[in-house]
C-alpha atoms as a PDB file:
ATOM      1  CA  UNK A   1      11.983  -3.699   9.088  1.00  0.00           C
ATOM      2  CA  UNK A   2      14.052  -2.803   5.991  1.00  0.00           C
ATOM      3  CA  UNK A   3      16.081  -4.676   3.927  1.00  0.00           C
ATOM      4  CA  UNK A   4      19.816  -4.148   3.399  1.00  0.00           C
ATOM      5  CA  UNK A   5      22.090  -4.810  -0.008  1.00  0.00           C
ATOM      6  CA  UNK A   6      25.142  -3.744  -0.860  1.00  0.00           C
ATOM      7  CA  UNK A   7      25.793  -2.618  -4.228  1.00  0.00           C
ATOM      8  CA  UNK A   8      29.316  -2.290  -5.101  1.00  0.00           C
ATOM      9  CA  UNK A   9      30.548   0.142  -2.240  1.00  0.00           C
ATOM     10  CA  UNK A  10      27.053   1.835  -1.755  1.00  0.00           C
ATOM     11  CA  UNK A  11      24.615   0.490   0.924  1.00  0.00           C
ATOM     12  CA  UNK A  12      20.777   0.199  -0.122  1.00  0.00           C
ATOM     13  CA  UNK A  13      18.161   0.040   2.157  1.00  0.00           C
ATOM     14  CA  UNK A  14      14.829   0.729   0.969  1.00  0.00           C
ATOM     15  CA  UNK A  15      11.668   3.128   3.002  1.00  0.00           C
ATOM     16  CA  UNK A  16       9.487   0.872   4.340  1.00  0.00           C
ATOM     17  CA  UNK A  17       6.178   1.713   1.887  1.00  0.00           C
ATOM     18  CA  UNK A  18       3.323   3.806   3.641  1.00  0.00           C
ATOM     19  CA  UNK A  19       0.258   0.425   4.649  1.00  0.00           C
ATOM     20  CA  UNK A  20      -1.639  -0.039   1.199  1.00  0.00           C
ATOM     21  CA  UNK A  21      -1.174   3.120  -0.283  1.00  0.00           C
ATOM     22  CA  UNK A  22       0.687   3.121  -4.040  1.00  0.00           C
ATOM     23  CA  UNK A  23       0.141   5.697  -7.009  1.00  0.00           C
ATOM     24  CA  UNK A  24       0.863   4.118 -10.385  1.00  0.00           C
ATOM     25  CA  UNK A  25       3.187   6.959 -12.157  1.00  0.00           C
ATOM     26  CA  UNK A  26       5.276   6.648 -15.008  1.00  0.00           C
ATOM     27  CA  UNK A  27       8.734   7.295 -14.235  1.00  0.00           C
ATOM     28  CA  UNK A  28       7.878   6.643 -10.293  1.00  0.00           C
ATOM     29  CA  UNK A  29       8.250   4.107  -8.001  1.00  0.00           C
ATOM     30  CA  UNK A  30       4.521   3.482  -7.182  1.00  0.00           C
ATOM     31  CA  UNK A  31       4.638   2.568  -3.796  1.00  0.00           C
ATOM     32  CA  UNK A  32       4.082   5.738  -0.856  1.00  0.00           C
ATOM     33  CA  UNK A  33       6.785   6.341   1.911  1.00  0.00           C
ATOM     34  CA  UNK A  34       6.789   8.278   5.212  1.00  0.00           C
ATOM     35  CA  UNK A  35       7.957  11.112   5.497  1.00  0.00           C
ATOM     36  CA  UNK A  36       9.608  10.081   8.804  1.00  0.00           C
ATOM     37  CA  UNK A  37      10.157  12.671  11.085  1.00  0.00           C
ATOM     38  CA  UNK A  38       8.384  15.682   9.005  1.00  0.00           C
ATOM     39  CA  UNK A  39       4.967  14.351   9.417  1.00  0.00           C
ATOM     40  CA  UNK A  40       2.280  15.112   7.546  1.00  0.00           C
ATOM     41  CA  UNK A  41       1.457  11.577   5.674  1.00  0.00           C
ATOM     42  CA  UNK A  42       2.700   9.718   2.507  1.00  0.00           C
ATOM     43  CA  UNK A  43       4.902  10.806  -0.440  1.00  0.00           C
ATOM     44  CA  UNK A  44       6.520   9.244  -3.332  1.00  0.00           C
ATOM     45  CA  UNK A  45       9.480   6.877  -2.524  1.00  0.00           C
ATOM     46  CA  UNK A  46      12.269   8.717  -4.312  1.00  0.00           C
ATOM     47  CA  UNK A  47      13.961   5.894  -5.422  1.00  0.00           C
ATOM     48  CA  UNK A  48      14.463   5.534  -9.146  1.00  0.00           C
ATOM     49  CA  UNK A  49      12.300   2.726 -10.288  1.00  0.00           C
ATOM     50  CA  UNK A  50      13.830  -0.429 -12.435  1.00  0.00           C
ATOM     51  CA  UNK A  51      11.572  -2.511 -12.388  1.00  0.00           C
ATOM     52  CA  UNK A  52       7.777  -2.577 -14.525  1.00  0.00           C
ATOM     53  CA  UNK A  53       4.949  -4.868 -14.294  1.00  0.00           C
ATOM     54  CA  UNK A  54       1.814  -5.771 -12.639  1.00  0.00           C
ATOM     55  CA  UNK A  55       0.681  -5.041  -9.141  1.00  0.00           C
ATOM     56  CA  UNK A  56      -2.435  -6.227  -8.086  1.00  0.00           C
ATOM     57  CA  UNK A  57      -4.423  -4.009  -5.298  1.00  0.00           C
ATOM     58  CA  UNK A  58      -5.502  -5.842  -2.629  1.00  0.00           C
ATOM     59  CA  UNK A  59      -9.521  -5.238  -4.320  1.00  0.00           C
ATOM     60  CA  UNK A  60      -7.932  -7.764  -6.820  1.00  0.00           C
ATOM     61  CA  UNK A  61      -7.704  -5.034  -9.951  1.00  0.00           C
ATOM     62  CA  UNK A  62      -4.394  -4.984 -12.019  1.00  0.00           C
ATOM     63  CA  UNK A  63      -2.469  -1.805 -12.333  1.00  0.00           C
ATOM     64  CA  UNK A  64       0.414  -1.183 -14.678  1.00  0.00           C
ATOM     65  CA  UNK A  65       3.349   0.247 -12.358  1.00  0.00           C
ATOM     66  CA  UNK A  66       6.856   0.835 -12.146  1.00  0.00           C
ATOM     67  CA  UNK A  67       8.988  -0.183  -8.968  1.00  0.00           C
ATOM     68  CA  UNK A  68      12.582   0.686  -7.462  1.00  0.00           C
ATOM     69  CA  UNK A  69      14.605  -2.599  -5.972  1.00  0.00           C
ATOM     70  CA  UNK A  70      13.247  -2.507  -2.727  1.00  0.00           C
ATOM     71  CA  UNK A  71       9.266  -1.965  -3.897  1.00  0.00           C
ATOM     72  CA  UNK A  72       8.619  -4.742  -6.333  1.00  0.00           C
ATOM     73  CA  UNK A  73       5.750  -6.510  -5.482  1.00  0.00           C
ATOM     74  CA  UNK A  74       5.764 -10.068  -4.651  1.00  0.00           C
ATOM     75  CA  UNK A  75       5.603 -12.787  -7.480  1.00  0.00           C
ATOM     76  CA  UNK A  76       2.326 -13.992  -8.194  1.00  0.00           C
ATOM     77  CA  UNK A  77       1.479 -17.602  -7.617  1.00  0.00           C
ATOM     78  CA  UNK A  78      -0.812 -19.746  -9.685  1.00  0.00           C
ATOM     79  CA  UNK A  79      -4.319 -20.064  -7.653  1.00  0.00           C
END
C-alpha cells in the first residue's frame, strides 16, 4: 500500500520497495522497486534521493545510504 502527499500541485506516491532488497549508491535512492508490469525483478527506485543516513540490514550491519521521501528508513529506537 503506498503512501500519498501532495506537494504543492504535484501528487507523490512512492514504489512500494522490492522485500529486503536495497543497494547503497551514492546519488541513489537505495531501496529496489518492481518493475511492475515488465517483469523481470528489482531495479533502482528512480526517485531522487534527499535524504542520507544509516540503514541497518535486517543481519544488524550499518550501511551508509541515501533515500528519496518515500524510502527513508524508520527511526531507530533506543534498545
Amino acid at each position: 500500500m503506498a503512501s500519498w502527499w501532495i506537494i504543492g500541485v504535484m501528487t507523490y506516491s512512492p514504489t512500494p520497495y522490492y522485500a529486503e532488497v536495497f543497494a547503497p549508491m551514492p546519488g541513489r535512492c537505495f531501496r529496489m522497486v518492481s518493475r511492475g508490469s515488465e517483469g523481470g525483478g528489482p531495479t533502482h527506485c528512480p526517485e531522487p534521493p534527499i535524504w542520507r543516513g544509516t540503514f541497518r540490514a535486517p543481519n544488524g550491519r550499518r550501511y551508509r545510504v541515501e533515500a528519496c521521501e518515500g524510502h527513508q528508513p524508520p527511526a531507530e529506537t533506543d534498545r
